[in-house]
N, C-alpha and C. Protein backbone atom coordinates (compact mmCIF):
# COMPACT_ATOMS: atom_id res chain seq x y z
N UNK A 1 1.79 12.49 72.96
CA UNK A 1 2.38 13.45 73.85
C UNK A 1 3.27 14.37 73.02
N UNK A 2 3.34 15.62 73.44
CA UNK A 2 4.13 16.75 72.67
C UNK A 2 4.97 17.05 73.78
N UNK A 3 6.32 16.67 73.48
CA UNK A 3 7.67 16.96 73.80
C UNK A 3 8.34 18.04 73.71
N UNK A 4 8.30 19.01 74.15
CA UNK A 4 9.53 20.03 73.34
C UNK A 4 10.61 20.35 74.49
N UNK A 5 11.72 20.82 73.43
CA UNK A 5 13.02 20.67 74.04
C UNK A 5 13.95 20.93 73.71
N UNK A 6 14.92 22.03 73.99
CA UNK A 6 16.44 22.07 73.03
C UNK A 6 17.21 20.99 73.02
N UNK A 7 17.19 20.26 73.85
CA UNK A 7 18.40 19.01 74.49
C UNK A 7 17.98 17.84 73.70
N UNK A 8 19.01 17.99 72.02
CA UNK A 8 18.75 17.00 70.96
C UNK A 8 19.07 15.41 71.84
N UNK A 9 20.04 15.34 72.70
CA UNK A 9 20.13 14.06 73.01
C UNK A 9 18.90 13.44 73.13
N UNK A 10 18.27 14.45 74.14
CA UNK A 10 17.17 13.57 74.77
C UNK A 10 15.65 13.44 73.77
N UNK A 11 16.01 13.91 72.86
CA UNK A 11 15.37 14.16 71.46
C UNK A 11 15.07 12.81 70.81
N UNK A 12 16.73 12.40 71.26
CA UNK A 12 16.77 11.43 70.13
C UNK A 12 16.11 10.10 70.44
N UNK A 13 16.10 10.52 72.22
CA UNK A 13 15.74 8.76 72.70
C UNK A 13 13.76 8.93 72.99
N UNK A 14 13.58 10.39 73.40
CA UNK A 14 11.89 10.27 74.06
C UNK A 14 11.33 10.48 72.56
N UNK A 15 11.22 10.58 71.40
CA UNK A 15 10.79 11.02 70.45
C UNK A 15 10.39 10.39 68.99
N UNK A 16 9.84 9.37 68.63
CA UNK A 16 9.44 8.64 67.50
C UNK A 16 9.27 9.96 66.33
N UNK A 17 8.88 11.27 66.53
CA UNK A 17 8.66 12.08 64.91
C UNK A 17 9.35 13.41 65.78
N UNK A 18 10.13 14.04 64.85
CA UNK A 18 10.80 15.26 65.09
C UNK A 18 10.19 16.64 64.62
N UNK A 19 9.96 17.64 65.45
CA UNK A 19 9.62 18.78 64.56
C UNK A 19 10.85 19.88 64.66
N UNK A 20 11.57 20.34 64.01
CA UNK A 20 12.48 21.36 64.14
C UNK A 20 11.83 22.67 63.52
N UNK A 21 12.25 23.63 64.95
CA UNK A 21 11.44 24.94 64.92
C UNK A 21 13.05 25.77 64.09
N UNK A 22 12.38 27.00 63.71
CA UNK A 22 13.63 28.28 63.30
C UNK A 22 12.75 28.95 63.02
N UNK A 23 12.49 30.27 64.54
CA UNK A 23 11.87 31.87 64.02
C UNK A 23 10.39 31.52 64.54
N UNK A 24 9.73 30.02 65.23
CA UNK A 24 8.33 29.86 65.20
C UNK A 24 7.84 29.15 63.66
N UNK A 25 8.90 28.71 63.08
CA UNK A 25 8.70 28.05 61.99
C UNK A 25 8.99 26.80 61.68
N UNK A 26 7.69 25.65 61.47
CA UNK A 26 8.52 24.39 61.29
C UNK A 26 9.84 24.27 59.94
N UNK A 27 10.78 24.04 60.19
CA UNK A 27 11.66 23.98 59.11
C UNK A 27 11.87 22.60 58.76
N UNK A 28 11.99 21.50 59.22
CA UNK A 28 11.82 20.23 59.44
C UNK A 28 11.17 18.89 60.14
N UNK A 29 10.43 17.88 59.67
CA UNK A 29 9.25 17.42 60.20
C UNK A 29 9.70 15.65 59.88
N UNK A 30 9.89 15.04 60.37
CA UNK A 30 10.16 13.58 60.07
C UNK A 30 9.83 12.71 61.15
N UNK A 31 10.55 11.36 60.37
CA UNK A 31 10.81 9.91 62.04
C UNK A 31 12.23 10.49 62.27
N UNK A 32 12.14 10.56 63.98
CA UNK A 32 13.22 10.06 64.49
C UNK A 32 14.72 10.25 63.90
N UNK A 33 14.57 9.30 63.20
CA UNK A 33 15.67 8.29 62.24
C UNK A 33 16.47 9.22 61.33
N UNK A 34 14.88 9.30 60.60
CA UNK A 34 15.41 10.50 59.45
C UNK A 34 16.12 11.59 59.55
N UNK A 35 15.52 12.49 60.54
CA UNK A 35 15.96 13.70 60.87
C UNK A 35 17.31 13.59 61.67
N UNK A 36 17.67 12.55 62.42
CA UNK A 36 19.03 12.30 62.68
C UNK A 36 20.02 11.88 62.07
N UNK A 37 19.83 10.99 61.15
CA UNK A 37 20.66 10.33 60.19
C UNK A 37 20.88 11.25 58.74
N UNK A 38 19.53 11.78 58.32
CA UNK A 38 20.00 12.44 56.99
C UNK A 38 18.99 13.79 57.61
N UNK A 39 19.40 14.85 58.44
CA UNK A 39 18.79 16.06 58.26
C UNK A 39 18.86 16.27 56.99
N UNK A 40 17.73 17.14 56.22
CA UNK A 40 17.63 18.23 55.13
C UNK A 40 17.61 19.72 55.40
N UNK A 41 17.21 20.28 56.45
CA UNK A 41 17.31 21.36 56.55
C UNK A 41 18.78 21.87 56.64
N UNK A 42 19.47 23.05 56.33
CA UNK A 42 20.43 23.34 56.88
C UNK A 42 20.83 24.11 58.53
N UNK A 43 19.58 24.41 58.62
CA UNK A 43 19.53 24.75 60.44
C UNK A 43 19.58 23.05 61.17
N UNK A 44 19.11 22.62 60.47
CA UNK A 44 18.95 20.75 61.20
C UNK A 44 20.12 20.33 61.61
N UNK A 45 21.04 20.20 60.14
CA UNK A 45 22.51 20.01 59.85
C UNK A 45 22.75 21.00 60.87
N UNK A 46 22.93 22.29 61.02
CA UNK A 46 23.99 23.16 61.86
C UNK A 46 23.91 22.50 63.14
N UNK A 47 22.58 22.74 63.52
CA UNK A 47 22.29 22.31 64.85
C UNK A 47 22.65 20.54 65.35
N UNK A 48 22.97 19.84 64.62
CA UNK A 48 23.32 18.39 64.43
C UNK A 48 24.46 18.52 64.53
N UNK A 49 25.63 19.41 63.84
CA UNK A 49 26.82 19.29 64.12
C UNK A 49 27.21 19.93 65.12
N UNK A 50 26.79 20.93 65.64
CA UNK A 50 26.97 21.65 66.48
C UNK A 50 27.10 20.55 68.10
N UNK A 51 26.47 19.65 68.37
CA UNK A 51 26.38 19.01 69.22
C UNK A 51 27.70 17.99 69.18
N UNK A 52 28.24 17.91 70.31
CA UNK A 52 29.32 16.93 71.06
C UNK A 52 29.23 15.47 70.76
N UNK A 53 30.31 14.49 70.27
CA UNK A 53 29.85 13.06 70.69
C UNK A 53 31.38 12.62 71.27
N UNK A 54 31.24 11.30 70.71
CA UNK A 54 32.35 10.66 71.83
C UNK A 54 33.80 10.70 70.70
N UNK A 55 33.35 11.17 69.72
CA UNK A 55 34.12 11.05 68.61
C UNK A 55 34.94 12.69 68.90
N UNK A 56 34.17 13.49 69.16
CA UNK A 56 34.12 15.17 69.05
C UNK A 56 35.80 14.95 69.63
N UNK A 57 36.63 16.28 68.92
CA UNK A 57 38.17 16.49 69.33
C UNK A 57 38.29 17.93 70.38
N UNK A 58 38.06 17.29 71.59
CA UNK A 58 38.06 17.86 72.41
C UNK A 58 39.25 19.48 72.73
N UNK A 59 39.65 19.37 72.04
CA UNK A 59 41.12 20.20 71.93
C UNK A 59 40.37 21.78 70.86
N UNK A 60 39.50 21.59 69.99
CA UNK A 60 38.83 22.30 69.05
C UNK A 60 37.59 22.88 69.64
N UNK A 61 37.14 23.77 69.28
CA UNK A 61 35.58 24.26 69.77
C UNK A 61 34.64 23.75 68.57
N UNK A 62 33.67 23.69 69.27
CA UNK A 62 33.04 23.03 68.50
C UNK A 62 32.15 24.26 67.62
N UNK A 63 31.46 23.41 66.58
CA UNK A 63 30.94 24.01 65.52
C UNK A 63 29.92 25.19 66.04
N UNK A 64 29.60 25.96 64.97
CA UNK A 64 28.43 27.04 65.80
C UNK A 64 27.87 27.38 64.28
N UNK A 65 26.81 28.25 64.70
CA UNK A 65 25.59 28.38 63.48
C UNK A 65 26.24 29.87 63.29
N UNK A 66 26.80 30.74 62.49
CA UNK A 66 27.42 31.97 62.45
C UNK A 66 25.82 32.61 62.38
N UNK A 67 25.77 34.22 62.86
CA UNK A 67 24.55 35.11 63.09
C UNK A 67 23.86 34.69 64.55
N UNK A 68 22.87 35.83 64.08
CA UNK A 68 21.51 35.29 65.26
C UNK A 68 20.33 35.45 64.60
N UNK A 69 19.37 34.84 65.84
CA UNK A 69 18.31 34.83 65.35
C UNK A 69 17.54 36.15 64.42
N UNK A 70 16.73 36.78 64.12
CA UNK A 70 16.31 38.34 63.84
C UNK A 70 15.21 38.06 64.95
N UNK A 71 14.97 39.16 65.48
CA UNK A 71 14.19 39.85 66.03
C UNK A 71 12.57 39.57 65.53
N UNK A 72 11.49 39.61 66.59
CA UNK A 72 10.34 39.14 66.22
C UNK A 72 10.04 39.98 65.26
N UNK A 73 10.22 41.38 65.78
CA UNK A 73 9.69 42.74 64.95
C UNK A 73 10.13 42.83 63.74
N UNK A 74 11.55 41.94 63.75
CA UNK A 74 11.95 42.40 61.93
C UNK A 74 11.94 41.12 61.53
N UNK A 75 11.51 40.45 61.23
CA UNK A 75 11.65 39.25 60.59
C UNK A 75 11.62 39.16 59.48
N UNK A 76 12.61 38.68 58.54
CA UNK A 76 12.89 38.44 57.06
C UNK A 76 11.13 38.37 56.22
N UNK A 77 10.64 38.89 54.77
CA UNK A 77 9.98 38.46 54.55
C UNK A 77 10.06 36.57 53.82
N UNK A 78 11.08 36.06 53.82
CA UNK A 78 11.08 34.50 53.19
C UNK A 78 11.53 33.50 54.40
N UNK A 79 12.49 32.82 54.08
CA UNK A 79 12.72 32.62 55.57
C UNK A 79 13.48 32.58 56.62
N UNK A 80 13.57 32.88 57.95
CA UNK A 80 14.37 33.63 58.47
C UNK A 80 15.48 33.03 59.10
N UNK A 81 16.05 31.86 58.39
CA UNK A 81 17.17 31.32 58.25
C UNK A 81 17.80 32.04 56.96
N UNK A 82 17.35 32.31 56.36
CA UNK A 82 17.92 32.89 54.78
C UNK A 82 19.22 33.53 55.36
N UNK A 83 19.23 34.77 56.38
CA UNK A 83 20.90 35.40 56.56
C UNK A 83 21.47 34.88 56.84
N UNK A 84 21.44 33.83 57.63
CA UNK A 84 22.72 33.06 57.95
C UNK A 84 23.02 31.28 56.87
N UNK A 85 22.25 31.45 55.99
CA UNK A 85 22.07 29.93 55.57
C UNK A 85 23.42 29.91 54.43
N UNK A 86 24.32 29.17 54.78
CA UNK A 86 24.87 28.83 53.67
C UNK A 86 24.85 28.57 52.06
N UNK A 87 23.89 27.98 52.24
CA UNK A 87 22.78 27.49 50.32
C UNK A 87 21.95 28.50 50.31
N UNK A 88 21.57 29.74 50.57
CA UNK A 88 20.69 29.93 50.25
C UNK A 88 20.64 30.46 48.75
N UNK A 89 19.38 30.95 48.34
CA UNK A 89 19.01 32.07 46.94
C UNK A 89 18.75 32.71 46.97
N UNK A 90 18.30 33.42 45.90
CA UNK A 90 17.56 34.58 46.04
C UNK A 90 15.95 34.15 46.39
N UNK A 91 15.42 33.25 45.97
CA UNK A 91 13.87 33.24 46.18
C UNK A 91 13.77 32.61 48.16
N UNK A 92 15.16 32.60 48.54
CA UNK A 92 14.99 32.37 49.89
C UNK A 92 13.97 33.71 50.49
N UNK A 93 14.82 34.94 50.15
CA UNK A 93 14.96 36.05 51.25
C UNK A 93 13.26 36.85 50.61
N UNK A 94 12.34 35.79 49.49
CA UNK A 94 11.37 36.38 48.71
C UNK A 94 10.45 35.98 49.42
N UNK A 95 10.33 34.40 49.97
CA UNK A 95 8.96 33.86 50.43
C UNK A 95 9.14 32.63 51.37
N UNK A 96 8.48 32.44 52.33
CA UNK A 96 8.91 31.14 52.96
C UNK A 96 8.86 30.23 52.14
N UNK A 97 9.64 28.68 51.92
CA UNK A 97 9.13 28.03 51.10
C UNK A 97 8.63 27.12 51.88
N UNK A 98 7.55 26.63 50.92
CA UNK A 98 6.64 25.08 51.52
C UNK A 98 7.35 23.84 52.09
N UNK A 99 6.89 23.22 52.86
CA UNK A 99 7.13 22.23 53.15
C UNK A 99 7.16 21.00 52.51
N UNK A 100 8.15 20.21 51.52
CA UNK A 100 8.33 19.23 50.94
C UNK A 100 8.72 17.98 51.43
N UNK A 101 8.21 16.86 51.16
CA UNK A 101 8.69 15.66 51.71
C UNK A 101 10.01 15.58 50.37
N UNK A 102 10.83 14.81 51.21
CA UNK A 102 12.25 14.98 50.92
C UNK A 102 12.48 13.60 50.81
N UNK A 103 11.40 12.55 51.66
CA UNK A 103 11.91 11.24 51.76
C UNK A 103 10.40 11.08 52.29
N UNK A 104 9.82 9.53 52.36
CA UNK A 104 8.61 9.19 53.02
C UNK A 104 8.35 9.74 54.16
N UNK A 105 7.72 10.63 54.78
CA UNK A 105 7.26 11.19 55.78
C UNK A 105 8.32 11.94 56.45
N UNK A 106 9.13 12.81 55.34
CA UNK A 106 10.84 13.78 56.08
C UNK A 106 10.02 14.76 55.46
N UNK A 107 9.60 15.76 55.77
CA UNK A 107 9.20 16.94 55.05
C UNK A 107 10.25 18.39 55.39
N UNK A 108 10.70 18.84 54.51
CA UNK A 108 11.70 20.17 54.34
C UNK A 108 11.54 21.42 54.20
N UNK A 109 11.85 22.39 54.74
CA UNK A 109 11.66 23.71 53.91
C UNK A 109 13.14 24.57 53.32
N UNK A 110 13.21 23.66 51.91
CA UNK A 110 14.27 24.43 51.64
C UNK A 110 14.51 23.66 50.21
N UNK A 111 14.14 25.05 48.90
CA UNK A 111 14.35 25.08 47.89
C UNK A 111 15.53 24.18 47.20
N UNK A 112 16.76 24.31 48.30
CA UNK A 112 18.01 23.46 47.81
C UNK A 112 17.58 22.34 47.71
N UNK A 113 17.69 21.94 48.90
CA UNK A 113 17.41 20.74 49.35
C UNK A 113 16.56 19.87 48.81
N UNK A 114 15.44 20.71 48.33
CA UNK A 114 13.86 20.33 48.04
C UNK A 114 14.38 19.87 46.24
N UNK A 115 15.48 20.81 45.89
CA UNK A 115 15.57 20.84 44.01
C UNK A 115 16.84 19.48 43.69
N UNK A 116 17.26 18.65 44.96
CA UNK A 116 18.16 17.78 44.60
C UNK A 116 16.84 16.75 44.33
């Protein structure tokens, strides 16, 4: 069955393999586990912290991904997390990069990430 859904909670419980989209692009592909416990992407991470728990200090706002999305029509030629990505490079904003397993069946798209 194919699940999709913004609402990571419910992510976490209907879902044995994760796909994380950015732009119509898989950016991250794993178990479950993986992608919750050690995201690699940095949209994964944003979007991971960005979410509330019981721990969260209610008094603070919570985290946010700085930018927006781009536009279908203009879309970066590399990938279109590159403007807002913290790590990025220069060979970000050049080409999408491939999808790397990062860990047994965690696959990544992201040069940083991919070069630790």
């Amino acid at each position: 069955m194919l699940f999709i859904s913004h609402d990571l909670a419910v992510v976490s419980q209907v879902a044995a393999r994760v796909a994380v989209m950015y732009a119509g692009s898989v950016v991250e592909l794993g178990p479950r586990n993986e992608i919750f416990r050690s995201p690699a992407h940095p949209y994964t991470r944003g979007l991971l912290h960005s979410v509330p728990d019981l721990k969260t200090d209610r008094t603070h706002p919570l985290e946010t991904i700085e930018g927006t999305v781009p536009p279908l029509q203009a879309m970066p030629p590399g990938c279109a997390f590159e403007p807002r990505c913290a790590f990025r490079i220069l060979e970000c904003a050049r080409a999408l990069p491939p999808l790397v397993e990062v860990a047994p069946g965690h696959w990544a798209r992201c040069p940083v990430v991919n070069a630790k």
